[in-house]
Structure formats: structure tokens, C-alpha cells
Protein backbone atom coordinates (compact mmCIF):
# COMPACT_ATOMS: atom_id res chain seq x y z
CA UNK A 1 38.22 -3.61 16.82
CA UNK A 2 37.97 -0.07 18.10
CA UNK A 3 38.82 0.42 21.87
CA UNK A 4 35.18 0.97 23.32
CA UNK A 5 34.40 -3.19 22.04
CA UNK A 6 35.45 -5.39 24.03
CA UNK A 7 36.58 -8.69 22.75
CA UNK A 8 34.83 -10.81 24.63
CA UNK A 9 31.52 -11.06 26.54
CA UNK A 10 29.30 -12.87 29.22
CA UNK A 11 26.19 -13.48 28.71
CA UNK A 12 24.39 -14.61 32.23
CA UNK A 13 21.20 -16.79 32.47
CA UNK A 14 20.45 -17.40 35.74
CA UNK A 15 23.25 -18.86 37.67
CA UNK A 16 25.06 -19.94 34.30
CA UNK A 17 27.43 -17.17 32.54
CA UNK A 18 28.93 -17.99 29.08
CA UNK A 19 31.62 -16.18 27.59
CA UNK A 20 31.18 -15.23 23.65
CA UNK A 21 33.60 -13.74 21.24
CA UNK A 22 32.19 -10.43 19.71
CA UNK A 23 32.39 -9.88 16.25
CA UNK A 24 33.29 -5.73 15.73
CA UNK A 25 31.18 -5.88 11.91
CA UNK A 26 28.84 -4.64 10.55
CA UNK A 27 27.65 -3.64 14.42
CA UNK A 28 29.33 -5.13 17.23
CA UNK A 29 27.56 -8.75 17.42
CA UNK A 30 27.67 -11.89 18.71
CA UNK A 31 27.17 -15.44 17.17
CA UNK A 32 24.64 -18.07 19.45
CA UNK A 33 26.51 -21.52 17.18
CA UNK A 34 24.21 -23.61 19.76
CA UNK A 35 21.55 -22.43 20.50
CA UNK A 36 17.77 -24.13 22.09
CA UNK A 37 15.33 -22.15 20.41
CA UNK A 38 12.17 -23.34 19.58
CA UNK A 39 9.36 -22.21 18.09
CA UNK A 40 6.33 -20.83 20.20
CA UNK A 41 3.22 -19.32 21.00
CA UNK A 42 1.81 -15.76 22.85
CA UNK A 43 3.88 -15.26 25.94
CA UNK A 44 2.25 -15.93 29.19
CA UNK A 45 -0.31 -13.89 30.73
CA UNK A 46 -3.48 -11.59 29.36
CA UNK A 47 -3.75 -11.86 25.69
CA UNK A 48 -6.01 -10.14 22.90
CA UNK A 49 -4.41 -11.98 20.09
CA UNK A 50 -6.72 -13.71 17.76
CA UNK A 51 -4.80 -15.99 16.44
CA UNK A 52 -2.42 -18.85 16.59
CA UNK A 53 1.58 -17.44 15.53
CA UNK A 54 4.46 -19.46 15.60
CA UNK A 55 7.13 -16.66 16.64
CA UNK A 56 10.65 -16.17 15.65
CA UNK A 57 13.55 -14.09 16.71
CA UNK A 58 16.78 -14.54 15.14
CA UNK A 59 18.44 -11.75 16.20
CA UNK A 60 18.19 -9.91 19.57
CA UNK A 61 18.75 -6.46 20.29
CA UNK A 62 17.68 -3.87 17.57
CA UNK A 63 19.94 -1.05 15.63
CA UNK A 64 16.55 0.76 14.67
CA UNK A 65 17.24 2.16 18.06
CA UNK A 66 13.36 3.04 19.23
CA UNK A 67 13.18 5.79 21.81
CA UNK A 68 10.66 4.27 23.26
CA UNK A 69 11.83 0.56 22.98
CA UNK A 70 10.60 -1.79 25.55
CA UNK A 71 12.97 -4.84 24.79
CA UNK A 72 15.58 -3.05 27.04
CA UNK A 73 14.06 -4.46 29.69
CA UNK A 74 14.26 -7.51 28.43
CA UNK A 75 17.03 -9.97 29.90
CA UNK A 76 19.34 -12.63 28.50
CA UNK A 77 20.81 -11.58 25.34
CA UNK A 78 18.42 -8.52 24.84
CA UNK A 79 19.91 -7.03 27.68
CA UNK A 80 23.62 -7.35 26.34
CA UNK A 81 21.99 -5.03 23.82
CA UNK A 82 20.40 -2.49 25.99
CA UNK A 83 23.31 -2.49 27.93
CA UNK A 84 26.56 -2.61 26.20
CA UNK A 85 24.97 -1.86 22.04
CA UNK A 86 26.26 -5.83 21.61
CA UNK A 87 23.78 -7.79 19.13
CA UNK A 88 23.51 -12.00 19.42
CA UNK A 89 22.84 -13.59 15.99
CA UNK A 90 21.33 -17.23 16.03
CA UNK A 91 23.26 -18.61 13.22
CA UNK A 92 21.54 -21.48 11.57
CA UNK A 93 17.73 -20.83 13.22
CA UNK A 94 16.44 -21.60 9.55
CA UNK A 95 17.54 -25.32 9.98
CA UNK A 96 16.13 -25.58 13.64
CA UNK A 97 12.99 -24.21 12.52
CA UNK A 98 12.94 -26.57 9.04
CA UNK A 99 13.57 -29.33 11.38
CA UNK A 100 10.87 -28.57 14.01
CA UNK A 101 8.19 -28.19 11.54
CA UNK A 102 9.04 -31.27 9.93
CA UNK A 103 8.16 -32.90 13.13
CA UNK A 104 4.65 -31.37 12.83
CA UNK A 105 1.38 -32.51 11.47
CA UNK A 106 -0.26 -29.07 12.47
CA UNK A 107 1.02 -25.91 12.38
CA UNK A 108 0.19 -21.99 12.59
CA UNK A 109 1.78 -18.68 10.74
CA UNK A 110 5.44 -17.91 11.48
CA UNK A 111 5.75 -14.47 13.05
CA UNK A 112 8.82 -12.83 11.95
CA UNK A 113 9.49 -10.78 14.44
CA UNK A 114 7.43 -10.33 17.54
CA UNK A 115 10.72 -8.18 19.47
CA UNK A 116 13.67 -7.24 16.95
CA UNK A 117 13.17 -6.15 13.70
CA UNK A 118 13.67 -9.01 10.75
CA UNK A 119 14.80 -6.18 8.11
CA UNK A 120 17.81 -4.29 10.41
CA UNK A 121 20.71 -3.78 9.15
CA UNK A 122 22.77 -6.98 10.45
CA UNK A 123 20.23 -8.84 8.69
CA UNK A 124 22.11 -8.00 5.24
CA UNK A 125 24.89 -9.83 6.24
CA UNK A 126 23.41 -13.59 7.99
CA UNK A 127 20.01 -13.21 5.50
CA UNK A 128 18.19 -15.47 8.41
CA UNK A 129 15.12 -13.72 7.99
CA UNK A 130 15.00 -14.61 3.74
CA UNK A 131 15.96 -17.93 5.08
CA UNK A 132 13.47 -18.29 7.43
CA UNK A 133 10.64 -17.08 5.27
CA UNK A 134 11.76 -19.75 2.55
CA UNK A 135 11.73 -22.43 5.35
CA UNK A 136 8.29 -21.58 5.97
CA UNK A 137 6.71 -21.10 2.46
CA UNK A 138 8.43 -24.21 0.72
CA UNK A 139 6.37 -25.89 3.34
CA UNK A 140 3.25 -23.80 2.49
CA UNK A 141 3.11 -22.28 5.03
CA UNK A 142 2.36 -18.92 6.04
CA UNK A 143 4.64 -16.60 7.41
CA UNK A 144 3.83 -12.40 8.35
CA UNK A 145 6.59 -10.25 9.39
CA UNK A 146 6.68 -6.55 11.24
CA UNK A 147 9.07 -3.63 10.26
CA UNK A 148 10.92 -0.84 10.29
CA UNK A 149 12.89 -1.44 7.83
CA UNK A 150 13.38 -2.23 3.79
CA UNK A 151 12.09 -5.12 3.06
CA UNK A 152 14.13 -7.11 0.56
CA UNK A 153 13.14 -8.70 -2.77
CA UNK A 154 13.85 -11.67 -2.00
CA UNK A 155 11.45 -11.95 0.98
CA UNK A 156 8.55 -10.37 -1.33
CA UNK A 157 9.35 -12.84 -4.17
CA UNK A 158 9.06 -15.92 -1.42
CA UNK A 159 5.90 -14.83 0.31
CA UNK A 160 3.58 -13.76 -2.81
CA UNK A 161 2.69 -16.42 -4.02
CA UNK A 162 1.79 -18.06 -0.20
CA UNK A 163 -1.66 -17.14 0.34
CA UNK A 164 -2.20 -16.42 3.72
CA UNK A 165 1.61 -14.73 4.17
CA UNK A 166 1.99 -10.65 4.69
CA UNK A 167 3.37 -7.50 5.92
CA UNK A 168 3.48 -5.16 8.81
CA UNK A 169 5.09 -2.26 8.37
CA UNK A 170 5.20 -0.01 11.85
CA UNK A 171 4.63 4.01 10.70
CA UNK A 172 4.62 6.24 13.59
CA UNK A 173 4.70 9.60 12.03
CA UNK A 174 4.07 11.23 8.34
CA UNK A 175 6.97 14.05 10.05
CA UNK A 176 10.04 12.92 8.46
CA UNK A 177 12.20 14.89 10.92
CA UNK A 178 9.97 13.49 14.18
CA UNK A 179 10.72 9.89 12.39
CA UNK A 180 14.52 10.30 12.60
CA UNK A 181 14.12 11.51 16.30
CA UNK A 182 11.77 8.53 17.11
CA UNK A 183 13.44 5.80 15.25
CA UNK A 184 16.85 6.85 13.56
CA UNK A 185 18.32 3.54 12.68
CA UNK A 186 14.95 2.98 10.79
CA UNK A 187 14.95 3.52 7.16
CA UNK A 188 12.67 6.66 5.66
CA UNK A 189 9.37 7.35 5.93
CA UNK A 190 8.62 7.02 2.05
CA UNK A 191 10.68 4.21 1.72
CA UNK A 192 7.71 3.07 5.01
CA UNK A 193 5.11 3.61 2.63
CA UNK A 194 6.87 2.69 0.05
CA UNK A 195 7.16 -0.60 1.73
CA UNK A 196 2.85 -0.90 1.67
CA UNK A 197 3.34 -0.05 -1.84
CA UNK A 198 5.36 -2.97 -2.85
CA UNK A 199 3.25 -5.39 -0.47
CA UNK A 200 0.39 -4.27 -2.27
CA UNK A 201 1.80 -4.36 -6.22
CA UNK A 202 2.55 -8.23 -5.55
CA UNK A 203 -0.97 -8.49 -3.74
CA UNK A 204 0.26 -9.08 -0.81
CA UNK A 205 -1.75 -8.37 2.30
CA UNK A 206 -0.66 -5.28 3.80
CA UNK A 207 -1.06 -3.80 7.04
CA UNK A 208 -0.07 -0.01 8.41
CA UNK A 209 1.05 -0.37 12.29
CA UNK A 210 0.74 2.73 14.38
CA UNK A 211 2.09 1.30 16.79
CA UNK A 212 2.06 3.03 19.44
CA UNK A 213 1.22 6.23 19.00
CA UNK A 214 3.19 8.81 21.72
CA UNK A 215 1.04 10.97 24.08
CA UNK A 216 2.06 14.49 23.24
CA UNK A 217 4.46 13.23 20.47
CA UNK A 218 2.53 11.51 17.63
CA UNK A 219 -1.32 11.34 18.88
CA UNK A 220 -2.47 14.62 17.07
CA UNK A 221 -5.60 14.27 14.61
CA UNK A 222 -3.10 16.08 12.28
CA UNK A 223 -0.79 13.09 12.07
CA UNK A 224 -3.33 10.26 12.79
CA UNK A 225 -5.44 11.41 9.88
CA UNK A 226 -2.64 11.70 7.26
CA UNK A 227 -1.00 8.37 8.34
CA UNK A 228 -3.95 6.71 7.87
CA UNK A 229 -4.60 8.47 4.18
CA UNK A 230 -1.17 7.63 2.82
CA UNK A 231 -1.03 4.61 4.35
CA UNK A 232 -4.51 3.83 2.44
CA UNK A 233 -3.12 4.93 -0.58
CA UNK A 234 -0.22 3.09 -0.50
CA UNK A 235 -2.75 -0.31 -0.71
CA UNK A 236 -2.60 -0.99 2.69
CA UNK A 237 -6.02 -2.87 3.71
CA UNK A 238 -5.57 -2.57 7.74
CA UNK A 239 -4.53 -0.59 10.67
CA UNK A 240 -2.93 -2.01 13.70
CA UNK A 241 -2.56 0.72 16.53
CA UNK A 242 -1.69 0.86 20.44
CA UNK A 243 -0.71 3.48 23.00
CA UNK A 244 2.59 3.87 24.44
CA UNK A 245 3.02 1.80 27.46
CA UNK A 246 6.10 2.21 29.49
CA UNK A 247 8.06 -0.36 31.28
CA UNK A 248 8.62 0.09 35.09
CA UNK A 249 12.17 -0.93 34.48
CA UNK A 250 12.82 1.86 31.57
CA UNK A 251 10.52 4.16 32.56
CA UNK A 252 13.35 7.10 33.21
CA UNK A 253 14.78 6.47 30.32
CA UNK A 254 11.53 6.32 28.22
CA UNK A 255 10.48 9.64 29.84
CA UNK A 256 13.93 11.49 29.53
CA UNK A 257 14.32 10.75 25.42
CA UNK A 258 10.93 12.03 24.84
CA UNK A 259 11.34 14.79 26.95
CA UNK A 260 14.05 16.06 24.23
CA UNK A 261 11.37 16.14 21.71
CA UNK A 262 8.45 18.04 24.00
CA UNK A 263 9.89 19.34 27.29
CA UNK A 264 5.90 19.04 28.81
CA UNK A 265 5.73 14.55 28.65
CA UNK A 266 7.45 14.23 32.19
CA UNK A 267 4.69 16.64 33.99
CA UNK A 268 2.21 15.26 31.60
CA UNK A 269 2.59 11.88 31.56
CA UNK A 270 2.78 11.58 35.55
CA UNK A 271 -0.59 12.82 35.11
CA UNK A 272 -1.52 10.23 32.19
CA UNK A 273 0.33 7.45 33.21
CA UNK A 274 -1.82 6.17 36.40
CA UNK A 275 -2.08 2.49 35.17
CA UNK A 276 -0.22 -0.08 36.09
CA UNK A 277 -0.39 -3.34 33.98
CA UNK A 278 2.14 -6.49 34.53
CA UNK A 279 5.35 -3.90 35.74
CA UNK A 280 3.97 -1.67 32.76
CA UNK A 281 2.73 2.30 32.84
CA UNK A 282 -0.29 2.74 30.32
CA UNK A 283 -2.16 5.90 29.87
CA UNK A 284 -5.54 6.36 31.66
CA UNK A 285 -8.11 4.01 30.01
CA UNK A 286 -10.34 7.58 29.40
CA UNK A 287 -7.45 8.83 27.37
CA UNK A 288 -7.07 5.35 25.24
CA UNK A 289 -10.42 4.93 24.50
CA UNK A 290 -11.28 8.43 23.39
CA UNK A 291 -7.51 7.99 21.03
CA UNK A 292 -8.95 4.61 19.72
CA UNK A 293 -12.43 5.64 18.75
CA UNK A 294 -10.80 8.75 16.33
CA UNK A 295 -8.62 6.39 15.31
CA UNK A 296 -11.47 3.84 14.22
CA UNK A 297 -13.76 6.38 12.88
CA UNK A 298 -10.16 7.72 10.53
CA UNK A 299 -10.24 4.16 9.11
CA UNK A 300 -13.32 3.47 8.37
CA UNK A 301 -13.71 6.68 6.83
CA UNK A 302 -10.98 5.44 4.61
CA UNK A 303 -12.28 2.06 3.95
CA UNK A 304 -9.74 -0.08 6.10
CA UNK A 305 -10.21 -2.11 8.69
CA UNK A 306 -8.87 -1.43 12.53
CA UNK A 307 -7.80 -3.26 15.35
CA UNK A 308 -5.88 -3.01 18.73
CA UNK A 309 -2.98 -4.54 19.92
CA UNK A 310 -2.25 -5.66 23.50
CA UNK A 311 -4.99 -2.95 24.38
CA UNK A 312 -6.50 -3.33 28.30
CA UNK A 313 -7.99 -1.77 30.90
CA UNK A 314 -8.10 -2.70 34.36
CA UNK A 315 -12.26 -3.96 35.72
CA UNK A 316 -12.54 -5.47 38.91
CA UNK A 317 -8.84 -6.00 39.46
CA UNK A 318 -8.50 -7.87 36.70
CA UNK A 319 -7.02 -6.84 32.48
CA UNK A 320 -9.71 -6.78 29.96
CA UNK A 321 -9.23 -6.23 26.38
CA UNK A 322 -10.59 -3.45 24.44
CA UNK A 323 -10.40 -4.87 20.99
CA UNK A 324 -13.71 -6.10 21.28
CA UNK A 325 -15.13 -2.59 21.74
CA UNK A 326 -13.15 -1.46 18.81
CA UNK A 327 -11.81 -3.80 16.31
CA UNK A 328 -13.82 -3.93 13.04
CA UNK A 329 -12.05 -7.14 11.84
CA UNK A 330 -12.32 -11.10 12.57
CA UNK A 331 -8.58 -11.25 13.46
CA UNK A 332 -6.29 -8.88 15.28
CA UNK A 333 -4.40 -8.01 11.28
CA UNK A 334 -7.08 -7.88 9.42
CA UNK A 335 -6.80 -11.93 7.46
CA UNK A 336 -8.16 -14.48 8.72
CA UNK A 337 -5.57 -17.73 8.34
CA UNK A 338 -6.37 -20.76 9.06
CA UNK A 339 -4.79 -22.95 11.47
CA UNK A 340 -2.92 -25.65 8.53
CA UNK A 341 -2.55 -29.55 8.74
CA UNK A 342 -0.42 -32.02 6.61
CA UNK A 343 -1.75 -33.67 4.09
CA UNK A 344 -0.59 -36.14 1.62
CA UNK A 345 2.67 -34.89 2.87
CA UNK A 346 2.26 -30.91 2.24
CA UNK A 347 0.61 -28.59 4.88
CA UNK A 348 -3.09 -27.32 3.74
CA UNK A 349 -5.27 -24.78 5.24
CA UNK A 350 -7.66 -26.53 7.58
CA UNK A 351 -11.52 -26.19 5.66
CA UNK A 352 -13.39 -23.10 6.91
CA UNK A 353 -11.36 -22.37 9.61
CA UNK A 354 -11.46 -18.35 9.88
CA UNK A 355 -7.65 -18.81 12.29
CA UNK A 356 -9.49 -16.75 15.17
CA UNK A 357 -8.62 -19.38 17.77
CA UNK A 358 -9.05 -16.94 20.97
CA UNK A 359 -13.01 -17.18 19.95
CA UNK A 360 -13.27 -20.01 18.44
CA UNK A 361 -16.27 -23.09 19.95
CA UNK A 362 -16.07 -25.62 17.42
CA UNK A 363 -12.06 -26.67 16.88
CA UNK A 364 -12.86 -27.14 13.19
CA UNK A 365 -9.15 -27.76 13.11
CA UNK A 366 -9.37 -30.48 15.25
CA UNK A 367 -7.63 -29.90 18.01
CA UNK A 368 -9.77 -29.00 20.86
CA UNK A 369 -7.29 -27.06 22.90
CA UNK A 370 -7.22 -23.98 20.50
CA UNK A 371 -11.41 -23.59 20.38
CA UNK A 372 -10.30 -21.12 23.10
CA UNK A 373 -13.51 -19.25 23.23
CA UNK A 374 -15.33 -22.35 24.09
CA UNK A 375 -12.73 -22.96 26.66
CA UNK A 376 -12.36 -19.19 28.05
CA UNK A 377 -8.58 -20.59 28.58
CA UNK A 378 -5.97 -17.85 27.02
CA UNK A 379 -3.16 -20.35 26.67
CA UNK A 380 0.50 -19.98 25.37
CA UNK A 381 1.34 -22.94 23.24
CA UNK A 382 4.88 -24.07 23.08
CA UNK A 383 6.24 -26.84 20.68
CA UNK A 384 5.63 -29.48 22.63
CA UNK A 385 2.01 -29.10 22.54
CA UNK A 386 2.30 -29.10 18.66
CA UNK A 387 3.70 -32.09 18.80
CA UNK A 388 1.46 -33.28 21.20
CA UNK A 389 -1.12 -32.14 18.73
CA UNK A 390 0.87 -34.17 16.26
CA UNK A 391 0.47 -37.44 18.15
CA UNK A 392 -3.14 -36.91 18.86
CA UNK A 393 -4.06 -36.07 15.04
CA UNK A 394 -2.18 -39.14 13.90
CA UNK A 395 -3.92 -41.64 16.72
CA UNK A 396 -7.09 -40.57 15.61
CA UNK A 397 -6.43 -41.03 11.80
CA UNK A 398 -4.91 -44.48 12.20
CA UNK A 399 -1.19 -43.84 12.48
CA UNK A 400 -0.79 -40.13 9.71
CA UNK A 401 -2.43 -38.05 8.29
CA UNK A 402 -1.50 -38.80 4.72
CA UNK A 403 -4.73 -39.96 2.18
């Protein structure tokens, strides 16, 4: 172990602080043998997402290294990363997550992963995200991942013949040499599209994030237009796009790295960044809408479908989202998946259920709590309620839902 590791670490939640060994390869990681993760929902708070996700996050901390990263102000273990470069690996997750879906009747896509990137490098080495995938689609269920990175065979293989599974994969820049700036533990940007290319050979669907795009660093029409071309003809069906927001807690930092790359974003974006949103800096809402709309009209020019992600502005006090003033598609990816219920002891896709839950009025699914735009509620479900769910499906169909 070289000098600048230390052995051992603490790892503080709250007023508890456990010690962990750290293992020096392939990066400087630790192991969580124990862990008490469960499967949820959407965080708490405003939401724009469509639809239901099940999310998953077996590693914390990142090697992709984003300039712009906004799990350093995370806590918990993602702060061990942000702080000291120290990884935590959840060994075994796959068999926590087999075993908590096996106590479902009802269930939503997996979301592999909402924070840390399921294709880094460590990934190689513990395979939890191939695992987790498998865990997922031997059930028949859907998974959809986001990355940065190569996606292996293996995970293709798994998800193509699952329906309602597919890809993300997050393109910032068609500039090579602004890529490795950006994001330079992230692989290429061919092998990026080459990424949308594979999706779409195994008909998979495939979506193109720009996400976000960087005020002075990646927002010209130069960029946004060829993105969106070679991400089209790569087969990608759907663009996914958001602004740079900028945690209160990272903002220096933020600010400073991107100052390297255009020495005019810490004048400039004191002047742009005059929105505050839940301990977060966005860009004037003039600014966003005016990016979003030339975004939109790129896409549709090129026959794919757009939408926002965790897009607001601030009306009366209050965040509203702006996806409904631009998004072209049902759902927030650009598939609709259907919330999916056990049958005769496999999971099937509930019947005509398009899976957009945040406007749904009639709970075709059954399950009244997610007909959220009959409700107005913007809830973040947590395992329990799927189980809850569970119990309340089975009572009403005498006992299970199998026949």
C-alpha cells in the first residue's frame, strides 16, 4: 500500500463511526460485508420523474471523476470519496436485492445507477452491476442503467431480450479533448457513441443524456447540434438533457475546475447563477428555457424524442417543473414501462399501463397510491410500501396473486 493510503478508515453516520480496512486495488476501496440497503424510490422533495424506479447503488464514490460532480456533497460513504479518493463496495447487494424482490408481488424498473456510475472501473473486479442486472431480468424484470463508461457484454446479453430494459449513456461533448477535461476517468467519446451503437444493434432502447450541459463550456449550438446528430445516428431514439446546477456545498470547487477550461464562468456565472433551489445554484430560468427550446427543436428535427430532467423554476415561492412545457414524450426516457405484478409466480407487465405514475388517475396497476396525478401527491416510495402493496394485492385476491 503506497504511503498516501491509509490502512484503515472511519466512516461516521451520525453519532456512530465505524472503522473499515481499505483495500489499496484496483483504486483504494472499501468493502460494506453488512450492509442495510434496500431498494427505493425518488428521493424526497420536488420531483419531475414520470415513473416508478427501483434504484440501486452498489458502489459509492465515482473514478470517472466529473468536474462538475455533485455527489461530493453527498455524506456517508460518498463523502469518504470526495474527501480522501476512498471507494465503499457493497459486496453481495445482488443477493439483498434477489431477496427483497422475492418478497414482492409488485414491482417497478431497477435503476442502475441514479449517483455512481455502474460501468467504472472497480466494477471489473466485484461485477455487481452484471449481477444485479441478472437478478433483475431472471425475474423479468426490467432494469435501465446510466453511463459513462463501457458497457460490458455481459450486461447487453442479459438485458436484450427483457423488453422494457435499456441504456443511458451521458455524452456531454462531441470535443474529444473538452471530454477528457470534463470527465477523464470516463472512457472515449466514440467508444460513448459507440455505446448507443451496440444498444441499438441488440434493439435495445437507447437513450443520449446531455446531461447537463455547462454554461460557457458545452451549451454552444455547435456542440448541441452535432451531439444530437451522432447521437441519432448511432440509433439512439431519445434525448435526456439538464443544465448545470451547482451545489451550495461545492460550489467553489465547481466554479474553480471550470474556470481552468474558460477563465470568464466565475464572472459569468455569478451573473447566471441567481437561483437557488433545495441548497442548489441553477441558471436563470430565462437562460434554461431559451437552452431547452434549441435543444427540443435539434431533436425533433432529427426525429427523437426530448425530455428534461430535474428541470424547475421557481413560481410563487414554490419549484415547478418544466418538462411539461418541453418534453415531447409520455415518460421522462422516452419508454413507457409498465408498473409489473406476479403472476403465476413470474412478474408480468401490468395490462395497458403506459408506467407514467406521476400523471396517472386510474391506478390500472392497482395500487391506488401511485395514480399520482389523481392524487397531486409526489411521493417517494421505499420498500416497505412495496410490501405494503404486496399485502394489499394479495388481501384483495384471496390470499396471492397466483391463477
Amino acid at each position: 500500500m503506497t504511503s498516501d493510503v491509509p490502512s484503515e478508515v472511519n466512516v461516521e453516520f451520525g453519532s456512530s463511526n465505524t472503522p473499515f480496512p481499505v483495500r489499496p486495488r484496483p483504486v483504494p476501496h472499501i468493502l460494506v460485508e453488512k450492509s442495510r440497503k434496500k431498494l427505493h424510490g425518488w428521493w424526497p422533495g420536488k420531483r419531475e420523474c414520470t415513473a416508478e424506479r427501483m434504484l440501486l447503488n452498489p458502489y459509492n464514490g465515482c473514478t470517472h471523476n466529473c468536474a462538475f460532480c455533485y455527489s461530493n456533497a453527498f455524506w456517508g460513504y460518498f463523502q469518504l470519496y470526495a474527501s480522501q479518493g476512498i471507494m465503499a463496495v457493497f459486496k453481495d447487494f445482488d443477493k439483498a436485492v434477489a431477496q427483497q424482490l422475492d418478497s414482492l408481488d409488485i414491482a417497478s424498473a431497477g435503476y442502475l445507477s441514479p449517483v455512481t456510475d455502474p460501468f467504472q472501473p472497480i466494477n471489473q473486479e466485484y461485477r455487481l452491476s452484471e449481477k444485479i442486472i441478472k437478478v433483475f431480468v431472471e425475474r423479468n424484470l426490467p432494469i435501465e442503467f446510466i453511463t459513462k463508461g463501457e458497457i460490458s457484454d455481459e450486461a447487453l446479453s442479459l438485458m436484450k431480450n427483457q423488453p422494457h430494459s435499456f441504456g443511458q449513456v451521458s455524452i456531454l461533448t462531441v470535443d474529444e479533448g473538452l471530454r477528457q477535461m470534463l470527465v477523464p476517468g470516463a472512457v472515449s467519446t466514440e467508444q460513448l457513441f459507440g455505446n448507443l451503437r451496440r444498444l441499438a444493434s441488440m434493439r435495445i432502447h437507447s437513450v443520449c443524456r446531455i446531461d447537463p450541459i455547462i454554461p460557457l463550456i458545452t451549451d454552444s449550438n455547435e456542440n448541441l447540434a452535432g451531439l444530437v446528430k451522432r447521437a441519432a445516428f448511432a440509433g439512439a431514439k431519445h434525448i435526456v438533457a439538464s443544465c448545470l446546477d451547482i451545489p451550495r456545498k461545492t460550489r467553489g470547487q465547481i466554479v474553480d475546475a471550470l474556470s481552468k477550461l474558460n477563465p470568464q464562468v466565475e464572472l459569468y456565472y455569478k451573473q447566471l447563477y441567481s437561483e437557488e433551489i433545495d441548497g442548489c445554484y441553477h441558471a436563470n430560468a430565462g437562460y434554461r428555457k431559451r437552452l431547452f427550446s434549441k435543444l427540443r427543436k435539434i431533436s425533433d428535427k432529427m426525429g427523437l424524442t426530448f425530455a428534461l430532467c430535474m428541470e424547475y423554476e421557481i413560481i410563487g415561492g414554490e419549484p415547478i417543473g418544466l418538462n411539461s412545457e418541453f418534453m415531447s414524450s409520455t415518460n421522462c426516457e422516452g419508454i413507457d414501462i409498465p408498473i409489473y405484478l406476479r403472476r403465476n409466480g413470474k412478474f408480468v407487465p401490468a395490462t395497458i399501463c403506459a408506467g407514467n405514475c406521476l400523471h396517472c388517475t386510474e391506478a390500472i396497476c392497482g395500487i391506488s397510491d401511485l395514480a399520482m396525478g389523481k392524487t397531486g401527491s409526489k411521493k417517494d416510495w421505499k420498500l416497505e410500501d412495496y410490501r405494503r402493496w404486496t399485502r394489499n394485492l394479495r388481501e384483495k385476491s384471496g390470499g396471492s396473486l397466483e391463477g
